[in-house]
N, C-alpha and C. Protein backbone atom coordinates (compact mmCIF):
# COMPACT_ATOMS: atom_id res chain seq x y z
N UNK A 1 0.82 -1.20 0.00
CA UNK A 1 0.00 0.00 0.00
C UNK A 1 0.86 1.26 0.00
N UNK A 2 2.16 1.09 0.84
CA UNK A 2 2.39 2.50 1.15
C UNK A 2 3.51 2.66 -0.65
N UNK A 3 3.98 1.16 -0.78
CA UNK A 3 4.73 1.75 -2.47
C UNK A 3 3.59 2.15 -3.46
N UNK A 4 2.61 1.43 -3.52
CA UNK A 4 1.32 1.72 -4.23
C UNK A 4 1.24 3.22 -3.97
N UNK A 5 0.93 4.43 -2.85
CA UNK A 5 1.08 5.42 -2.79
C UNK A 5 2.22 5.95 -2.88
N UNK A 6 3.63 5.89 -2.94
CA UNK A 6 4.78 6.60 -3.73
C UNK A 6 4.68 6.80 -5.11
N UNK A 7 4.39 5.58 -5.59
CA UNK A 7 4.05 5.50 -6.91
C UNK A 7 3.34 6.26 -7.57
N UNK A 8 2.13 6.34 -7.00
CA UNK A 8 0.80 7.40 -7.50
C UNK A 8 1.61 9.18 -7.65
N UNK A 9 1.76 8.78 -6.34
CA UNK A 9 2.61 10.54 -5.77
C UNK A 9 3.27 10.60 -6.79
N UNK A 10 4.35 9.86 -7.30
CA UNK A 10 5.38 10.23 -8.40
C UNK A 10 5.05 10.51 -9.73
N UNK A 11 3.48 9.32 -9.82
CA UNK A 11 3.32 9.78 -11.07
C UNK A 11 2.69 10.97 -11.21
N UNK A 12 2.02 11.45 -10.27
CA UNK A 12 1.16 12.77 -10.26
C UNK A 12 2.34 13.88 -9.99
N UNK A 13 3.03 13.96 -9.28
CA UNK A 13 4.18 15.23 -9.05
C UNK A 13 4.92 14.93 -10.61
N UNK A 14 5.38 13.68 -10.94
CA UNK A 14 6.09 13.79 -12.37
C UNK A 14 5.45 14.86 -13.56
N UNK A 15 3.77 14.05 -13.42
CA UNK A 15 3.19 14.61 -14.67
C UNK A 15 2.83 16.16 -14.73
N UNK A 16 2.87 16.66 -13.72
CA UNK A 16 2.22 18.09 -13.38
C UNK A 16 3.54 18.79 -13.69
N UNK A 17 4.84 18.61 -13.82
CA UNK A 17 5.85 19.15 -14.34
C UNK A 17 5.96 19.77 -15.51
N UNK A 18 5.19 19.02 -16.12
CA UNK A 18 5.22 19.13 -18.03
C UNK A 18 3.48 18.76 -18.55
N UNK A 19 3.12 18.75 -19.40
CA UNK A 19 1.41 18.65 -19.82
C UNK A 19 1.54 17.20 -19.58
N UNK A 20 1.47 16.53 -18.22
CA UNK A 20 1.25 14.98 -17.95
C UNK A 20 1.93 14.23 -18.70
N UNK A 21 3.19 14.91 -18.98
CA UNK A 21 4.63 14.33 -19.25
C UNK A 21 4.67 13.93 -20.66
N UNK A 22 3.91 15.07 -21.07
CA UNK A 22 3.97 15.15 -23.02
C UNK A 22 5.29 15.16 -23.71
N UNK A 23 5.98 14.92 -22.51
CA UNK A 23 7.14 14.88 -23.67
C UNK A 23 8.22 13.51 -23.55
N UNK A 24 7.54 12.61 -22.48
CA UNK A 24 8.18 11.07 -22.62
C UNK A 24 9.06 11.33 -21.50
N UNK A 25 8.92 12.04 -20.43
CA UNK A 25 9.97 12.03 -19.36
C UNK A 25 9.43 11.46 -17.65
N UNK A 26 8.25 10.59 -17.95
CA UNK A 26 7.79 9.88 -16.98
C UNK A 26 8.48 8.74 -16.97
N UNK A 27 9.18 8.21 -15.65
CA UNK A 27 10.13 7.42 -15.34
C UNK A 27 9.29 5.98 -14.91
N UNK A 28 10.07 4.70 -15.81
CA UNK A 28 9.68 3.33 -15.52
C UNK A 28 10.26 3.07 -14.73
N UNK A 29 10.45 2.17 -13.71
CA UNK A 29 11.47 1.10 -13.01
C UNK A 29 11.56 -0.30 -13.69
N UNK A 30 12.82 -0.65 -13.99
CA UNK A 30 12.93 -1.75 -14.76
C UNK A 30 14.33 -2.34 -14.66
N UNK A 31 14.30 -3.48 -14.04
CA UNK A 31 14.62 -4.52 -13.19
C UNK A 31 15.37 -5.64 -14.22
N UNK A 32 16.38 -5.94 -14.26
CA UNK A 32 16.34 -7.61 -15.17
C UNK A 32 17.54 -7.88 -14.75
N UNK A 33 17.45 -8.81 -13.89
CA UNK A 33 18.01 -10.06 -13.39
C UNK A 33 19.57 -10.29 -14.21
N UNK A 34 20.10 -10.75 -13.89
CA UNK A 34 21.81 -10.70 -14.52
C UNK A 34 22.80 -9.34 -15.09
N UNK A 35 22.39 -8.35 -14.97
CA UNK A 35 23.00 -7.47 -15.23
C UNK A 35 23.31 -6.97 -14.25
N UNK A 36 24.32 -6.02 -14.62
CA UNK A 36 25.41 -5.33 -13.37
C UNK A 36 24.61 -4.17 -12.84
N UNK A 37 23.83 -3.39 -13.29
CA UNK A 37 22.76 -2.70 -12.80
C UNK A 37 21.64 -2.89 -12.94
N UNK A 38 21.17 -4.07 -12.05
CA UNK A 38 19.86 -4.58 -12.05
C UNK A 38 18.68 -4.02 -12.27
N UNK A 39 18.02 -2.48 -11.18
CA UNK A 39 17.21 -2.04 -11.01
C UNK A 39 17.63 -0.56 -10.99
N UNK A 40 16.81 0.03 -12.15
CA UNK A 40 17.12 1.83 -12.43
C UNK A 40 15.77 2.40 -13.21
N UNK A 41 15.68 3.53 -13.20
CA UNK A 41 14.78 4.42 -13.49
C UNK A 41 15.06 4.61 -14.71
N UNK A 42 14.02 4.54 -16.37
CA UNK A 42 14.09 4.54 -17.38
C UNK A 42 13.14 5.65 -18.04
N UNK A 43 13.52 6.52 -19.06
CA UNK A 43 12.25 7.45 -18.80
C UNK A 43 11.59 6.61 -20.15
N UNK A 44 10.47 7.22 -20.18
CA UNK A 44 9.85 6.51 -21.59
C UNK A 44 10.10 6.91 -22.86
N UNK A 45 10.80 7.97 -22.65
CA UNK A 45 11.60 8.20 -24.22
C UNK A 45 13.05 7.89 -24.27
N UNK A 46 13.65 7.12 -23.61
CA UNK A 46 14.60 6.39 -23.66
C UNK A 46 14.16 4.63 -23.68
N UNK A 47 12.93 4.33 -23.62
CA UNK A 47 12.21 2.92 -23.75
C UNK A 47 12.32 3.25 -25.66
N UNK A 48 11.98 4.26 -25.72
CA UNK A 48 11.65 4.16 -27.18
C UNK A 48 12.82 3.99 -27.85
N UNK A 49 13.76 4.55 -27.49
CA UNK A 49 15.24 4.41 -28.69
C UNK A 49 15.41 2.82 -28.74
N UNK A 50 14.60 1.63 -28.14
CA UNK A 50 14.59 0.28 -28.54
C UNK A 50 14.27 0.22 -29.64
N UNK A 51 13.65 0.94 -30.59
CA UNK A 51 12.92 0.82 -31.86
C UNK A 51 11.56 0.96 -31.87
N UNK A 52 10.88 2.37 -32.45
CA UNK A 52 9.68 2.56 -32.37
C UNK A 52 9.14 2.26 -33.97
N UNK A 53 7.35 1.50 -33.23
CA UNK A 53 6.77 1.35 -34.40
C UNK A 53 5.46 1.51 -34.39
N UNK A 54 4.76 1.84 -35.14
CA UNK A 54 3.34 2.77 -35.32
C UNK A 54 2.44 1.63 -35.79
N UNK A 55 1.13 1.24 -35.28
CA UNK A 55 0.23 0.46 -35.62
C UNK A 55 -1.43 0.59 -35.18
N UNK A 56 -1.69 0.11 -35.88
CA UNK A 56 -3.24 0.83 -35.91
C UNK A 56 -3.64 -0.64 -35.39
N UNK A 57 -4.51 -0.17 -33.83
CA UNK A 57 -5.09 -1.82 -33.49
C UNK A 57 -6.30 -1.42 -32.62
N UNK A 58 -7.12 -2.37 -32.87
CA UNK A 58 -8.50 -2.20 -31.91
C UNK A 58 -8.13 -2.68 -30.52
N UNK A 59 -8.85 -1.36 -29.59
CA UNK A 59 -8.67 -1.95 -28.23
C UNK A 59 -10.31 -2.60 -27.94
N UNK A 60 -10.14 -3.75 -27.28
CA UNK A 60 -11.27 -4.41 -27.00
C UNK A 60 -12.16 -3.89 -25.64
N UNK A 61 -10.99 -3.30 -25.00
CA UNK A 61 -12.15 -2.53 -23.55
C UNK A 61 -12.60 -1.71 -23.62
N UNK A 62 -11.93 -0.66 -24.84
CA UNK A 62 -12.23 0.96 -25.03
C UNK A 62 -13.37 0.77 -26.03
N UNK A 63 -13.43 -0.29 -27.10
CA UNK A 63 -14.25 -0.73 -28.26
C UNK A 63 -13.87 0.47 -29.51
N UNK A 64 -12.70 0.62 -29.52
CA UNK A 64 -12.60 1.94 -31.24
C UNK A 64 -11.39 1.05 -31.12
N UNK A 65 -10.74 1.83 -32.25
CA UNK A 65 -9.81 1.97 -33.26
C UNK A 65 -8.84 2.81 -32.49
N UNK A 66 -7.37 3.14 -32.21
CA UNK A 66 -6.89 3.86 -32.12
C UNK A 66 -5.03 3.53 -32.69
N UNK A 67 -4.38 4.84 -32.96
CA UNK A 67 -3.38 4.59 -33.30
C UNK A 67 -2.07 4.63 -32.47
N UNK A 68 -1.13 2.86 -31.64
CA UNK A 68 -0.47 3.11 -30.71
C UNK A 68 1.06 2.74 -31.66
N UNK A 69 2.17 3.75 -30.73
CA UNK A 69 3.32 3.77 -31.16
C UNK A 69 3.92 2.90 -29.74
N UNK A 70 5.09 2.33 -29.96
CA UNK A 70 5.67 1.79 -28.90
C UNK A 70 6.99 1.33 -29.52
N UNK A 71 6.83 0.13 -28.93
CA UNK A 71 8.28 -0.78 -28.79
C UNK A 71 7.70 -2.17 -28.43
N UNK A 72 7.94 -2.84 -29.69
CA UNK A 72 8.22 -4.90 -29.76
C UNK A 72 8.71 -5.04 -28.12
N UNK A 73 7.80 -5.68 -27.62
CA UNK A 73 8.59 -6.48 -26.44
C UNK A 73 9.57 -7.18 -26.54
N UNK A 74 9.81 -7.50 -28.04
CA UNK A 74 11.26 -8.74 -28.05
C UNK A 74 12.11 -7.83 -27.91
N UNK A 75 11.88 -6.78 -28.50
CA UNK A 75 13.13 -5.33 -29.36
C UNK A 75 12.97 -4.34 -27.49
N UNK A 76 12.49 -4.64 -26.63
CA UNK A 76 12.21 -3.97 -25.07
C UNK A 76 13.20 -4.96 -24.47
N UNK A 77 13.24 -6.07 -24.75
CA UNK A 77 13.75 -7.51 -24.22
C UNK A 77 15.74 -7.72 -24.29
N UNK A 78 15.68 -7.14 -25.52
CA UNK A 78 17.13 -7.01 -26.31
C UNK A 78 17.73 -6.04 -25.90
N UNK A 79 16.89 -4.91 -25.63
CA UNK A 79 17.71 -3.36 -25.00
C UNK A 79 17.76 -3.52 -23.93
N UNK A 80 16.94 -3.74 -23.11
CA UNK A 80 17.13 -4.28 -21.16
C UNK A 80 17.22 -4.86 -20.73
N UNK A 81 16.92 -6.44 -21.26
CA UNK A 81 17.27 -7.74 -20.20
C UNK A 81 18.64 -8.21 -20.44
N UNK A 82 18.58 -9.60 -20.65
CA UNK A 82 19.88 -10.35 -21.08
C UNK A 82 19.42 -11.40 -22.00
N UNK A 83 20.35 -12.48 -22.39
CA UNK A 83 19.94 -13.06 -23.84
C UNK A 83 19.63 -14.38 -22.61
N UNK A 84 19.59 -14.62 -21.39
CA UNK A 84 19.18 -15.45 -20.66
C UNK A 84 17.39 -14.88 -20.21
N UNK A 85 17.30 -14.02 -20.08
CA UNK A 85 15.92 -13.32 -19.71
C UNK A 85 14.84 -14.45 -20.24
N UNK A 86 14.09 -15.34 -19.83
CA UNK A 86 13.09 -15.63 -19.77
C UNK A 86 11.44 -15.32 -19.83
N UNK A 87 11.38 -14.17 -18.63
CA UNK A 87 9.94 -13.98 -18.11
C UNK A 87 9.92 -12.53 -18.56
N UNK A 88 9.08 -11.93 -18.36
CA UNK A 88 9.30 -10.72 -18.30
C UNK A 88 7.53 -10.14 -17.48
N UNK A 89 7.25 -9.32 -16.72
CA UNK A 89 6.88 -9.07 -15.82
C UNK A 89 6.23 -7.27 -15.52
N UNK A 90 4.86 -7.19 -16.21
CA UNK A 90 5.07 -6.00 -16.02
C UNK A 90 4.14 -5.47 -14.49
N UNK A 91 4.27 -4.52 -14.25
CA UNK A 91 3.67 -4.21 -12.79
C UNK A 91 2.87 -2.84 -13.12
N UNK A 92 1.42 -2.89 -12.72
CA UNK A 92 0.56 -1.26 -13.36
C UNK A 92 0.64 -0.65 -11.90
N UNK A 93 0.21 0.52 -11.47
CA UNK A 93 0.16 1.13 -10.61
C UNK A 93 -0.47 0.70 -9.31
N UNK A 94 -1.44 -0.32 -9.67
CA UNK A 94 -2.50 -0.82 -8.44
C UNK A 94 -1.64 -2.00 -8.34
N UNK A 95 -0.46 -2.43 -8.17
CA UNK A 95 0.20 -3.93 -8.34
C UNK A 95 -0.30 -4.70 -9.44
N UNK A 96 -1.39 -4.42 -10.28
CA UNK A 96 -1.75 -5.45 -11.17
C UNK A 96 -1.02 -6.00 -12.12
N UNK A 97 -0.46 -7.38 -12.38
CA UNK A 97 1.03 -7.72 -12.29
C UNK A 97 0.87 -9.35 -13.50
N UNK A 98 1.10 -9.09 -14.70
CA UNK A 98 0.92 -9.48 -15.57
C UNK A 98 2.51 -10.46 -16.03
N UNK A 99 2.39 -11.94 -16.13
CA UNK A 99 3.77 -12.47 -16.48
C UNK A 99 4.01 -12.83 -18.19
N UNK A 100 4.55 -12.29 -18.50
CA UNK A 100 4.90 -12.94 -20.16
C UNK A 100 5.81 -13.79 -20.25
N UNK A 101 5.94 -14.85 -20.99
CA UNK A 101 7.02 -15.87 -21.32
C UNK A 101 7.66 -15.75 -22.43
N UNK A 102 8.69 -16.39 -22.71
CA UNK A 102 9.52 -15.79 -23.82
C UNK A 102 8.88 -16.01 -25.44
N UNK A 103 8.14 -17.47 -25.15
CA UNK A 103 7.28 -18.03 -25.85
C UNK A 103 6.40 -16.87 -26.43
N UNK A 104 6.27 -16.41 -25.79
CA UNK A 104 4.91 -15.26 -26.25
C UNK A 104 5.11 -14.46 -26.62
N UNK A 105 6.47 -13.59 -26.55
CA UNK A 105 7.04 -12.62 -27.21
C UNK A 105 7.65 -12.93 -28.56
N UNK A 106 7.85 -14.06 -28.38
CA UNK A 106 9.05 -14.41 -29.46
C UNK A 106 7.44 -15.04 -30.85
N UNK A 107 6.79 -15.53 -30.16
CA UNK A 107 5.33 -15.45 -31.31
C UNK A 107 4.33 -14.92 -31.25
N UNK A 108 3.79 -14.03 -30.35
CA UNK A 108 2.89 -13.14 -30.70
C UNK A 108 3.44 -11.41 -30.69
N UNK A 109 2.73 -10.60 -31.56
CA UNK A 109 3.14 -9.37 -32.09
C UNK A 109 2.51 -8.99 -30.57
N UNK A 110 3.28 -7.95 -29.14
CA UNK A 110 3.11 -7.38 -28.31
C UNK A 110 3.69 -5.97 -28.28
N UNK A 111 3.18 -5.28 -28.42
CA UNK A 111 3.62 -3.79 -28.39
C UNK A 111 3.31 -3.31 -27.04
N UNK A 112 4.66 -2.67 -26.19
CA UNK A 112 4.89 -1.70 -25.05
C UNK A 112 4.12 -0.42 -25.90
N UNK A 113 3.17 0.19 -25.62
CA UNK A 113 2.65 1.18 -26.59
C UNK A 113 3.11 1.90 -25.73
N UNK A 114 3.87 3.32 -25.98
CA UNK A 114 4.06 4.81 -25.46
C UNK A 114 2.93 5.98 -25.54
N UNK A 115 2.65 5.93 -26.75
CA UNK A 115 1.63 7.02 -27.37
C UNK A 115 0.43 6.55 -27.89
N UNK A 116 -0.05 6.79 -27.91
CA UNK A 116 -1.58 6.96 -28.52
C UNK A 116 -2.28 8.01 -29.26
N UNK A 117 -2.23 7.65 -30.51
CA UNK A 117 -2.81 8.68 -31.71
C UNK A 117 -1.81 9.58 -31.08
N UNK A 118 -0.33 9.52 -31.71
CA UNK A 118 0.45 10.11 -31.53
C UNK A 118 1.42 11.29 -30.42
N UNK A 119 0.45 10.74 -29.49
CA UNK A 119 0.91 11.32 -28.09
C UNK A 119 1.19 10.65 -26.96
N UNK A 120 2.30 11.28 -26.13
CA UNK A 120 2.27 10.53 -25.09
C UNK A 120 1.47 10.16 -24.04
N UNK A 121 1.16 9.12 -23.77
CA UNK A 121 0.07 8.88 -22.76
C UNK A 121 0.48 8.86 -21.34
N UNK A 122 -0.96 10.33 -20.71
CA UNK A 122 -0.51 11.02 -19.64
C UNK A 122 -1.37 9.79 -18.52
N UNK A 123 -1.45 9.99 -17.80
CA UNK A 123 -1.73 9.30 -16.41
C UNK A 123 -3.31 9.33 -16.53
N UNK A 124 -4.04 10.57 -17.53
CA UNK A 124 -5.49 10.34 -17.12
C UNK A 124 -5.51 9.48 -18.17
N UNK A 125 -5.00 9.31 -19.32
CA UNK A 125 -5.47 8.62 -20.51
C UNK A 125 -4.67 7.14 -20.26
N UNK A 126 -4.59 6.54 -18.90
CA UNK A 126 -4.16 4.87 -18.37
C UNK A 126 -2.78 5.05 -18.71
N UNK A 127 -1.92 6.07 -18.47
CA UNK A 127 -0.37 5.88 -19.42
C UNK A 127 0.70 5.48 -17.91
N UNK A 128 1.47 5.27 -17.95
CA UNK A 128 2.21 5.89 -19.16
C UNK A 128 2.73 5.17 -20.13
N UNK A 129 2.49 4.10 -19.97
CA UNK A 129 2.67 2.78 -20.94
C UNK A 129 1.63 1.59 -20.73
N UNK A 130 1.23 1.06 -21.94
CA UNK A 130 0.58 0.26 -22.08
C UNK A 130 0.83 -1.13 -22.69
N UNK A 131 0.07 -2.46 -22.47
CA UNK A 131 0.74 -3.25 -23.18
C UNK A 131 -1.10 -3.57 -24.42
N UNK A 132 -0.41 -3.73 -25.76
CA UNK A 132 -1.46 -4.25 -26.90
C UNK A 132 -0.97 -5.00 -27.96
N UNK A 133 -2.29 -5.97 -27.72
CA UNK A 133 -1.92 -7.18 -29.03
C UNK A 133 -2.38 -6.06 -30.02
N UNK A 134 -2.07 -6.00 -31.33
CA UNK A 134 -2.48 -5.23 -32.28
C UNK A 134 -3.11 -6.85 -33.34
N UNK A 135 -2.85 -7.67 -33.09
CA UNK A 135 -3.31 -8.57 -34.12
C UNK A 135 -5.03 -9.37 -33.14
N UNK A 136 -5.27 -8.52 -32.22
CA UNK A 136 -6.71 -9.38 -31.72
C UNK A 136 -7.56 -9.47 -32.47
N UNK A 137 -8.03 -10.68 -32.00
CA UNK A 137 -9.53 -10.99 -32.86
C UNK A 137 -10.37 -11.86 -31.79
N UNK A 138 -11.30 -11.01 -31.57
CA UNK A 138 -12.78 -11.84 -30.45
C UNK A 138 -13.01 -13.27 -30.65
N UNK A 139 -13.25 -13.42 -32.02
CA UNK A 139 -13.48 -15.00 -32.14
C UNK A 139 -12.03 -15.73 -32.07
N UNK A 140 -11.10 -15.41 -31.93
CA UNK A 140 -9.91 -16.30 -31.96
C UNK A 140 -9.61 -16.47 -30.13
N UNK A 141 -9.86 -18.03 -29.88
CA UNK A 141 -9.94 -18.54 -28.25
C UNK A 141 -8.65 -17.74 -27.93
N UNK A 142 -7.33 -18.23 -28.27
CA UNK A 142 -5.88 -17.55 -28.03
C UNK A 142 -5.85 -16.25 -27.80
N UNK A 143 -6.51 -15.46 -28.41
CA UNK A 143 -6.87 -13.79 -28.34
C UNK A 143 -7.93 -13.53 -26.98
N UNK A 144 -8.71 -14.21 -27.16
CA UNK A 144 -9.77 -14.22 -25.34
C UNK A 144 -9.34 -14.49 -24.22
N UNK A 145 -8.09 -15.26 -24.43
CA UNK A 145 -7.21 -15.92 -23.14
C UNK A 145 -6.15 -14.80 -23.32
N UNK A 146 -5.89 -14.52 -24.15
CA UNK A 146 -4.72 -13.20 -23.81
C UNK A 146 -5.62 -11.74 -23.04
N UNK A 147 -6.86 -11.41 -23.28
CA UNK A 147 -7.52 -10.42 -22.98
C UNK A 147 -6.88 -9.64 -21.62
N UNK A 148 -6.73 -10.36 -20.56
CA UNK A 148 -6.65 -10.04 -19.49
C UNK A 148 -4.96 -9.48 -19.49
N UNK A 149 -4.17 -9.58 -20.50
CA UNK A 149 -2.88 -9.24 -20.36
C UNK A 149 -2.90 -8.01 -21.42
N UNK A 150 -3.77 -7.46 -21.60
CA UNK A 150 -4.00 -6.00 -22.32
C UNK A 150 -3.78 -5.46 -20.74
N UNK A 151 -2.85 -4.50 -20.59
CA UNK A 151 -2.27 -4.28 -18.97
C UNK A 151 -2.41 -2.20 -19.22
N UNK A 152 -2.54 -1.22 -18.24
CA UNK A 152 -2.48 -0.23 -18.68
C UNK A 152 -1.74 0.25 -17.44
N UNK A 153 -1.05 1.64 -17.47
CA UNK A 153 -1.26 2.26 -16.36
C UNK A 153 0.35 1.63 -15.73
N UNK A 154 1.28 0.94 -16.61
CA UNK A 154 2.60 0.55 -15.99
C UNK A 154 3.43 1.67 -15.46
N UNK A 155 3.72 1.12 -14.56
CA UNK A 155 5.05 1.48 -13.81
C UNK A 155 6.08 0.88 -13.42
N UNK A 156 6.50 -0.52 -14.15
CA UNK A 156 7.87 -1.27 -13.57
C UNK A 156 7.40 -2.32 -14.63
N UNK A 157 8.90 -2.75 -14.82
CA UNK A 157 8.76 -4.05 -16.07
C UNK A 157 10.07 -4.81 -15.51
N UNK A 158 9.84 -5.85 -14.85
CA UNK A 158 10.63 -7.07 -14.70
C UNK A 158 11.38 -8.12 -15.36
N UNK A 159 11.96 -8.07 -15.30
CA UNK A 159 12.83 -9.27 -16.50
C UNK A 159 13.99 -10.61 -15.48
N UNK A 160 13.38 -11.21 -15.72
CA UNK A 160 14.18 -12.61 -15.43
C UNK A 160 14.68 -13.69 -16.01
């Protein structure tokens, strides 16, 4: 509870700095296991120099169309973990705490989205990072069982 409230605090004192951190300088924590500096503060426009890519995908909770930019979790995976990294682990603001396997990155298309319809996403619009399948489809079972790992509102990404 009481990191759950640092967290909030930070993201709210962060975003009130700048228009709710329109300019990618809201800080991740991101963690991965075998490296010499395990655990450090990443801003989200330094997530992006992993390789950004623009895709148009339906969100299933919001029900539209919208256009998210991000970063391949494999290409998130390659810039921060290690070539041992396994899991990867993201954490949203309320602890809600989502595990990916390598399996899943390495075959399904997962985008760390940053922006949305070309902006950075501030804290009211679920940001500051999000995770989206861009290839969902309702009738596909595999896509209904992933539903619950459409994650919003991150603040820490784990890697093991």
């Amino acid at each position: 509870m009481i990191r759950q409230a640092i967290v909030f605090l930070g993201l709210v004192l962060g975003s009130s700095h700048t228009s709710h951190s329109a300019d990618g300088s809201m800080q991740i924590l991101v963690s991965a296991s075998g490296r010499t500096e395990t655990q450090r503060e990443v801003s989200v426009a330094a997530i992006e120099k992993a390789g950004l890519h623009e895709i148009e995908a339906f969100n299933p909770y919001e029900k539209r169309s919208d256009t998210y930019t991000g970063v391949w979790m494999q290409d998130f995976v390659a810039a921060f973990g290690t070539v041992d990294t396994s899991t990867l682990i993201t954490r949203a603001i309320d602890d809600y705490e989502i595990t990916f396997g390598k399996e899943e990155w390495q075959n399904l298309r997962i985008l760390i989205a940053t922006r949305v319809n070309g902006e950075y996403i501030d804290f009211d619009g679920k940001g500051p990072m999000r995770i989206i399948f861009p290839d969902f489809d309702e009738n596909l079972e595999a896509h209904r069982i992933n539903l619950p790992k459409w994650t919003w509102m991150i603040t820490e990404i784990a890697m093991e």
